[in-house]
Protein backbone atom coordinates (compact mmCIF):
# COMPACT_ATOMS: atom_id res chain seq x y z
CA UNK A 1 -47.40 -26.94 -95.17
CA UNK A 2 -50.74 -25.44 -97.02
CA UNK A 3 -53.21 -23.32 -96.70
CA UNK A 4 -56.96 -24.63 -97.10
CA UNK A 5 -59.67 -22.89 -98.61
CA UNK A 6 -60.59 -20.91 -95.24
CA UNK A 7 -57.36 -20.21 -94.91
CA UNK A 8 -56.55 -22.38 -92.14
CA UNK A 9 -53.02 -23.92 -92.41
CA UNK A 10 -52.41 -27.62 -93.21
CA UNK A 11 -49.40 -29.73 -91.51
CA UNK A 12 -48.33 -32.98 -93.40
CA UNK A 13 -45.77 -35.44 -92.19
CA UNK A 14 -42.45 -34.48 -92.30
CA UNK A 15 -43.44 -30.75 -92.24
CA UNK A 16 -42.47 -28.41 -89.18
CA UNK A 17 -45.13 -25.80 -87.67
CA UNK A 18 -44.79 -22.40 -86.71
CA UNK A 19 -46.27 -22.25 -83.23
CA UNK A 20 -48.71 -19.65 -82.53
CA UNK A 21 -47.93 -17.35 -79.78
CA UNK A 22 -51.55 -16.56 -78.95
CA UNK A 23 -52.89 -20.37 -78.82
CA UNK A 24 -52.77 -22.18 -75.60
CA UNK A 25 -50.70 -25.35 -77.24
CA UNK A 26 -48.38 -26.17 -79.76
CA UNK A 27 -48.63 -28.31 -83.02
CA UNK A 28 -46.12 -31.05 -82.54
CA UNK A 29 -43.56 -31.35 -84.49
CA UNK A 30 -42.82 -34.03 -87.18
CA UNK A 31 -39.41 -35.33 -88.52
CA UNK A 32 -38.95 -37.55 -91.55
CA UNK A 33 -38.83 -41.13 -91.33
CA UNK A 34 -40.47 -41.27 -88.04
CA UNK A 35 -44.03 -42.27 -86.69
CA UNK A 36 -46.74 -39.68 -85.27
CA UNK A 37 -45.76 -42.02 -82.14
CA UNK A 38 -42.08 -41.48 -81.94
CA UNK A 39 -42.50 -38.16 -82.43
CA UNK A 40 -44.73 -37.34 -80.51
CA UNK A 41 -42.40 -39.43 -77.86
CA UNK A 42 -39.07 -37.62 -78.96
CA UNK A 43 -40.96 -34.35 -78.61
CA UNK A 44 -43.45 -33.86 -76.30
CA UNK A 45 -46.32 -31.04 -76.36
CA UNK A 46 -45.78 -28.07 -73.89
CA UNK A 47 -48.16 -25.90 -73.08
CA UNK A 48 -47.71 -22.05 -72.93
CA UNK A 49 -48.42 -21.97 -69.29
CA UNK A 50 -45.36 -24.38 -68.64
CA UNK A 51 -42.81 -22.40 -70.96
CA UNK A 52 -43.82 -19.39 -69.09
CA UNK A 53 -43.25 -21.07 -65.92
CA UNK A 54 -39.89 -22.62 -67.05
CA UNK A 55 -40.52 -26.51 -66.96
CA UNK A 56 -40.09 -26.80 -70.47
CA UNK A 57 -38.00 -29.94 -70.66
CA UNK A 58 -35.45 -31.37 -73.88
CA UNK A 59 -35.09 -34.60 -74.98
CA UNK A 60 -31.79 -35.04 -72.65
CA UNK A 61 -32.73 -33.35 -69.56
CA UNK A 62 -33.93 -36.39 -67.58
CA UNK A 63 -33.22 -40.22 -67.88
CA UNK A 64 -30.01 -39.65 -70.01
CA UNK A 65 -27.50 -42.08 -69.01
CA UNK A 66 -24.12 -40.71 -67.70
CA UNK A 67 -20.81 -40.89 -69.95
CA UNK A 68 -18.55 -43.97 -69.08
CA UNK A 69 -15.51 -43.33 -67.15
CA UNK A 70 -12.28 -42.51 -69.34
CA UNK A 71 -10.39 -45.76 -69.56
CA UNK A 72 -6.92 -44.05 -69.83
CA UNK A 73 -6.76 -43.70 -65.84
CA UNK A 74 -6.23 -47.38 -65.21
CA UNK A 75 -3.43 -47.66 -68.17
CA UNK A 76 -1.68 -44.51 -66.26
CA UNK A 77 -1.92 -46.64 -63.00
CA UNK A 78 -0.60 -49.19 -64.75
CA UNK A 79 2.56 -47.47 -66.46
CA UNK A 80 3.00 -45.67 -63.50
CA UNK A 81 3.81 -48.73 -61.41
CA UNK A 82 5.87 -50.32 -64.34
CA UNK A 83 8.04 -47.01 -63.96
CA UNK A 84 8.43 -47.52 -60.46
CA UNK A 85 9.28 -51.20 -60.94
CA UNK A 86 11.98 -50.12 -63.45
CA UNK A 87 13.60 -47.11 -61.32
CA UNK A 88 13.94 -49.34 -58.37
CA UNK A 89 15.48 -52.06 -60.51
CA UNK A 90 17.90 -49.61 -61.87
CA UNK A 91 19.05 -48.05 -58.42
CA UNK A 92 19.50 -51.55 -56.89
CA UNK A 93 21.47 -52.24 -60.12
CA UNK A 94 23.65 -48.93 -59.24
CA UNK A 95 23.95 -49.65 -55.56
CA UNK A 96 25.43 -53.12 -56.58
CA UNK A 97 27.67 -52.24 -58.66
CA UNK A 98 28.84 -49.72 -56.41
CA UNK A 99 29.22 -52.17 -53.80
CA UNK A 100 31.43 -54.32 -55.95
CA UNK A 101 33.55 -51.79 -56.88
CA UNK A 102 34.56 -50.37 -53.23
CA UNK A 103 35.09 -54.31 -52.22
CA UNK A 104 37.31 -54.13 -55.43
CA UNK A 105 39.18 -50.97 -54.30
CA UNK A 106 39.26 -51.98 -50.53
CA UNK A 107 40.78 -55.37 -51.79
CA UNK A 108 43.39 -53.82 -53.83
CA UNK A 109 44.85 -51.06 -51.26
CA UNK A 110 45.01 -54.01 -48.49
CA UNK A 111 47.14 -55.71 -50.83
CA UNK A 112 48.98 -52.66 -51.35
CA UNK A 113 49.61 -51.75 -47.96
CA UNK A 114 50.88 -55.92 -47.89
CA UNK A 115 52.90 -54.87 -50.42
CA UNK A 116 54.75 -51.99 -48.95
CA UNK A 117 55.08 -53.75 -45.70
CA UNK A 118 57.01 -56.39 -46.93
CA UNK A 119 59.15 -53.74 -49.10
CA UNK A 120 59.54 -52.15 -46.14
CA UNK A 121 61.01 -55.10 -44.10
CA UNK A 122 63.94 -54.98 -46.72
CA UNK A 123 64.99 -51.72 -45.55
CA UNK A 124 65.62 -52.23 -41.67
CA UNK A 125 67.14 -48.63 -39.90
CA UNK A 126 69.67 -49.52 -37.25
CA UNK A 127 67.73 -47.30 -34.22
CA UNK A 128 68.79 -46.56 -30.79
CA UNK A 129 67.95 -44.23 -28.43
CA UNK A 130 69.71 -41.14 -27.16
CA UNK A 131 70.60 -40.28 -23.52
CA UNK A 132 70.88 -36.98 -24.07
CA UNK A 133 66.85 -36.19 -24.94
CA UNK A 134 65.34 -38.69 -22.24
CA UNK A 135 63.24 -37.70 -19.56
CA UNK A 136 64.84 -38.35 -15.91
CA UNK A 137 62.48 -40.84 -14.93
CA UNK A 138 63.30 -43.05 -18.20
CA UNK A 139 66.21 -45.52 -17.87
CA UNK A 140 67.90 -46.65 -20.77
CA UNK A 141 69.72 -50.31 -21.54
CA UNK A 142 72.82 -50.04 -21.77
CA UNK A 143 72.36 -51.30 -25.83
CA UNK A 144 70.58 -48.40 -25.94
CA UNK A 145 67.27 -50.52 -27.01
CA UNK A 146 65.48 -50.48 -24.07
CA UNK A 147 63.52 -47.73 -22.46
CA UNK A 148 61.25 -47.92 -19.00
CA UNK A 149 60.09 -45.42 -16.64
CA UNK A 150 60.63 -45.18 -12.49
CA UNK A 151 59.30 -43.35 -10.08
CA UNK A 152 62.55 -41.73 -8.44
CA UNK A 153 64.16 -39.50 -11.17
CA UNK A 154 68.36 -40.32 -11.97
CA UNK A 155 70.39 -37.44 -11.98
CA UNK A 156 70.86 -36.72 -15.71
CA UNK A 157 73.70 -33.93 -17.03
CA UNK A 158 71.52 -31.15 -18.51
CA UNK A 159 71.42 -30.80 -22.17
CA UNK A 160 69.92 -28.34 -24.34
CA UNK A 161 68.13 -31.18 -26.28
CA UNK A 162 66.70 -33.29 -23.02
CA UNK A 163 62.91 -33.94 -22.49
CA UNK A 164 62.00 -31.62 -19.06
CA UNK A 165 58.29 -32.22 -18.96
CA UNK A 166 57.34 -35.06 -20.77
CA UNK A 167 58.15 -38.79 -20.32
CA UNK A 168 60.04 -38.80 -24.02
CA UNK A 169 63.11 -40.16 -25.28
CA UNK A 170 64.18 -39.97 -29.40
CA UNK A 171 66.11 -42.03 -31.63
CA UNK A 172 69.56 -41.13 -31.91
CA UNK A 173 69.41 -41.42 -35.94
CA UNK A 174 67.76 -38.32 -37.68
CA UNK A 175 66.82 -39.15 -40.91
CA UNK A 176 66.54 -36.38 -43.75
CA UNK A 177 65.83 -38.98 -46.77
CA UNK A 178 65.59 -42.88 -47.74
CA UNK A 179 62.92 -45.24 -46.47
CA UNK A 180 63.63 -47.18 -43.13
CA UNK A 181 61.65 -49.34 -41.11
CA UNK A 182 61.72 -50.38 -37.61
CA UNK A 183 59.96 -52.78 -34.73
CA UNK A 184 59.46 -52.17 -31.19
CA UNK A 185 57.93 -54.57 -28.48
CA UNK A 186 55.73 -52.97 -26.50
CA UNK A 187 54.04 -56.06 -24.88
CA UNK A 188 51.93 -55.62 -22.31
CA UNK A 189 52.41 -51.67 -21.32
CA UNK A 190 48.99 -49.86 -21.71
CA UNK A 191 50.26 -46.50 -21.85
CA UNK A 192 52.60 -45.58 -25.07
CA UNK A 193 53.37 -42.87 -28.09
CA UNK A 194 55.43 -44.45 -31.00
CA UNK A 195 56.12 -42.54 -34.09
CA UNK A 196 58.44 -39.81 -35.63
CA UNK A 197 58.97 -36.16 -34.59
CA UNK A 198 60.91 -33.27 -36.08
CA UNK A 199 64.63 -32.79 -34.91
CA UNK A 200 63.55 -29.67 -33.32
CA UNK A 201 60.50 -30.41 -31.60
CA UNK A 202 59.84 -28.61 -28.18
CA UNK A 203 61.53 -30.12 -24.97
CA UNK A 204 61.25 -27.89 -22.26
CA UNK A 205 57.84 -27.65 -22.32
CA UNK A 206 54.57 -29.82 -22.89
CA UNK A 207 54.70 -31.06 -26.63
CA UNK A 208 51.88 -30.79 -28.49
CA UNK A 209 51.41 -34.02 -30.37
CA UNK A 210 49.77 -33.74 -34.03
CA UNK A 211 51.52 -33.41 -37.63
CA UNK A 212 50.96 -29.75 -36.95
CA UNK A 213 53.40 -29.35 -34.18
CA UNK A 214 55.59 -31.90 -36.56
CA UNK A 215 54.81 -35.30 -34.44
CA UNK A 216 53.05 -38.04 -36.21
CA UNK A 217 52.56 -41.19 -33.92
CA UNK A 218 50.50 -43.51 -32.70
CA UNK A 219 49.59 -44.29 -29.45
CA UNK A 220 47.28 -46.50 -26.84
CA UNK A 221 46.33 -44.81 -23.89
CA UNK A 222 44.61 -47.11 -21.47
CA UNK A 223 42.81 -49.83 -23.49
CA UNK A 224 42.29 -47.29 -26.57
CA UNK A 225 44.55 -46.52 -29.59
CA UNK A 226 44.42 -43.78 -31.76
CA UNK A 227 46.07 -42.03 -34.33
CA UNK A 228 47.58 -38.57 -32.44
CA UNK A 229 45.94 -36.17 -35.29
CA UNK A 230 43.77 -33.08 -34.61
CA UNK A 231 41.35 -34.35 -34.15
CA UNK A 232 42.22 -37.83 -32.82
CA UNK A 233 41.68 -40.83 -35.07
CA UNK A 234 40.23 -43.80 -33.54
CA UNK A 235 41.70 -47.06 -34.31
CA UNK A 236 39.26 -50.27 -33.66
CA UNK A 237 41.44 -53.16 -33.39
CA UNK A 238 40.28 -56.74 -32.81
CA UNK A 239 43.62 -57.39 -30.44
CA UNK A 240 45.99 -55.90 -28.26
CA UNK A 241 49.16 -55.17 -30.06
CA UNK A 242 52.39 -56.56 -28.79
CA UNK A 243 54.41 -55.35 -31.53
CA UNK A 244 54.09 -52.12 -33.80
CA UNK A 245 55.94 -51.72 -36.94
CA UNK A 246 57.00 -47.90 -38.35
CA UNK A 247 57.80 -46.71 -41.71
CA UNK A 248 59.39 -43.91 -43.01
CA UNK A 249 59.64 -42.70 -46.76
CA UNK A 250 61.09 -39.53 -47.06
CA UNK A 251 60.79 -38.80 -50.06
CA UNK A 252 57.51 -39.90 -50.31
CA UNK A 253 55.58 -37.90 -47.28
CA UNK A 254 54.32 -41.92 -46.18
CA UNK A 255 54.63 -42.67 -42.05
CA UNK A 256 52.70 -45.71 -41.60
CA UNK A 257 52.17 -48.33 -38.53
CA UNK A 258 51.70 -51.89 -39.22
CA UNK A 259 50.86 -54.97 -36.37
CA UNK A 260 54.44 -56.37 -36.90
CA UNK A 261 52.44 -59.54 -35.84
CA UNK A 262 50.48 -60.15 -38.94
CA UNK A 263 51.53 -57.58 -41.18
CA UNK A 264 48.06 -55.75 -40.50
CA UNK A 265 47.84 -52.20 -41.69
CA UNK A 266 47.15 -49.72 -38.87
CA UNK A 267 47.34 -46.35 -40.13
CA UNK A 268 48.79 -44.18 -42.55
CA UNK A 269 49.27 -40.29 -41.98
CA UNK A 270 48.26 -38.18 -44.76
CA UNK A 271 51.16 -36.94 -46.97
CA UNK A 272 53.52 -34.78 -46.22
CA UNK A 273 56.22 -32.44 -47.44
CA UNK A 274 58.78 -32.98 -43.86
CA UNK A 275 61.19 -29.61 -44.27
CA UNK A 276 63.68 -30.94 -42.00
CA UNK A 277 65.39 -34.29 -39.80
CA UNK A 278 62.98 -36.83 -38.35
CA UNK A 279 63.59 -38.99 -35.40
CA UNK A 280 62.13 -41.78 -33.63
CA UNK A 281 59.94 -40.73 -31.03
CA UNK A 282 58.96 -42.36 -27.87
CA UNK A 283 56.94 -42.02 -25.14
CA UNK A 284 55.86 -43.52 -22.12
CA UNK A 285 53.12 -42.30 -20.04
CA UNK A 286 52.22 -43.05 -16.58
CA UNK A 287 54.35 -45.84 -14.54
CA UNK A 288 55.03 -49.45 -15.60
CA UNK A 289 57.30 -52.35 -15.15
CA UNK A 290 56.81 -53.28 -19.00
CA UNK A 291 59.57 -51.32 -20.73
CA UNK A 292 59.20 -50.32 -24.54
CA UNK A 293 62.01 -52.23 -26.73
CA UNK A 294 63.66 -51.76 -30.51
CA UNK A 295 63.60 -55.16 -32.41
CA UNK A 296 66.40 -56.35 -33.85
């Protein structure tokens, strides 16, 4: 910019202007490089009147176009789902191998209860049953093998060891170590307790029958068997059982029932330490010509 010879100030292109407060417009504004046109385009003449009254307007305040969506969100979406895909793959990976491995296991204790039944077939106990603890309404063969229950009582000595409210009879045998096995017949009698019982389990009054109160039997009480814990165990069988199978390891803490049928496992009591004799233990609820029977 120059001044003239009055004084007045020249603008060439390419030059900026001071705007003069007191004049009613401004000089526009030039920028290298560009025409009178584009500038005057790029930046527009505003009056004093409108940049009092605020509608001064820049270059970007109207017909600017809007900045494009961020492309990241749809490669999010997109790893997101590929996570998914991947976590579900994995658990379903888990959840079969899991699966495989409790066949596995299930596979390998059936065989092992197999196992111990036929081990325990080689170690048949000679049992019988004692007189002297059965209930009066129980009548014994005279092998000693048989037991069933009548209405009308026999008159029975008394003896400190004798059953006085409870259809029961035990085992003659006590057994204090060793493993021994045994079969008994029950056929078609739907009321029955088979198992073992500590030598000096209560008589005189109602027994209490759990591994608590040192009983651990099984038994089928109308058209349902169970394991007599506390609480009682259900036991879903596909068939009636006609013959039960018991073992006894001592030393081990193991009473387990087996279908002498098949060689099915039933149930196995959770180990114990016994701290004294255990006999067979037998008992016959409600009346029935069916009598329960010791295999030979």
């Amino acid at each position: 910019m120059s001044l003239d010879q009055d004084g007045t100030s020249v603008h060439h292109r390419g030059e900026f202007c001071v705007v003069d407060s007191a004049s009613a417009t401004t000089c526009p504004i030039g920028a290298p490089g560009y025409s009178a046109f584009v500038q005057s385009r790029a930046f527009p003449e505003t009056t004093a009147g409108q940049e009092e009254a605020g509608s001064r307007h820049g270059p970007c305040d109207a017909g600017a176009p809007l900045p494009k969506e961020f492309p990241g969100a749809a490669v999010l979406t997109s790893l997101s789902l590929l996570l998914a895909l991947l976590l579900a793959a994995a658990v379903g990976f888990i959840w079969k191998l899991h699966r495989e491995k409790e066949q596995e296991r299930g596979s390998r204790e059936k065989l092992q209860r197999e196992l111990r039944w036929r081990k325990a077939q080689k170690v048949d106990a000679t049992v019988t049953l004692d007189l002297d603890t059965a209930f009066a309404e129980l009548f014994l063969s005279e092998d000693r093998r048989s037991v069933q229950r009548k209405i009308i009582p026999q008159h029975l000595p008394e003896k400190p060891g004798r059953f006085l409210h409870d259809p029961c009879v035990l085992g003659h045998e006590a057994f204090s170590s060793g493993r021994h096995y045994w079969e008994v017949e029950v056929g078609d009698r739907t009321f029955w307790e088979l198992g073992v019982c500590e030598d000096h389990l209560e008589r005189a009054w109602a027994i209490q029958e759990s591994p608590q109160h040192g009983v651990w039997a099984l038994e089928l009480y109308g058209n349902k068997y169970q394991a007599l814990t506390s609480p009682r165990t259900p036991l879903p069988l596909g068939e009636p059982l006609r013959r039960v199978g018991i073992f006894l390891n001592y030393e081990a803490g193991d009473v387990s029932f087996y279908n002498a049928a098949d060689g099915s496992h039933l149930y196995t009591f959770p180990q114990t330490c016994f701290s004294g004799p255990l006999r067979p233990f037998f008992c016959l609820w409600f009346y029935h010509p069916a009598p329960l029977t010791i295999c030979h």
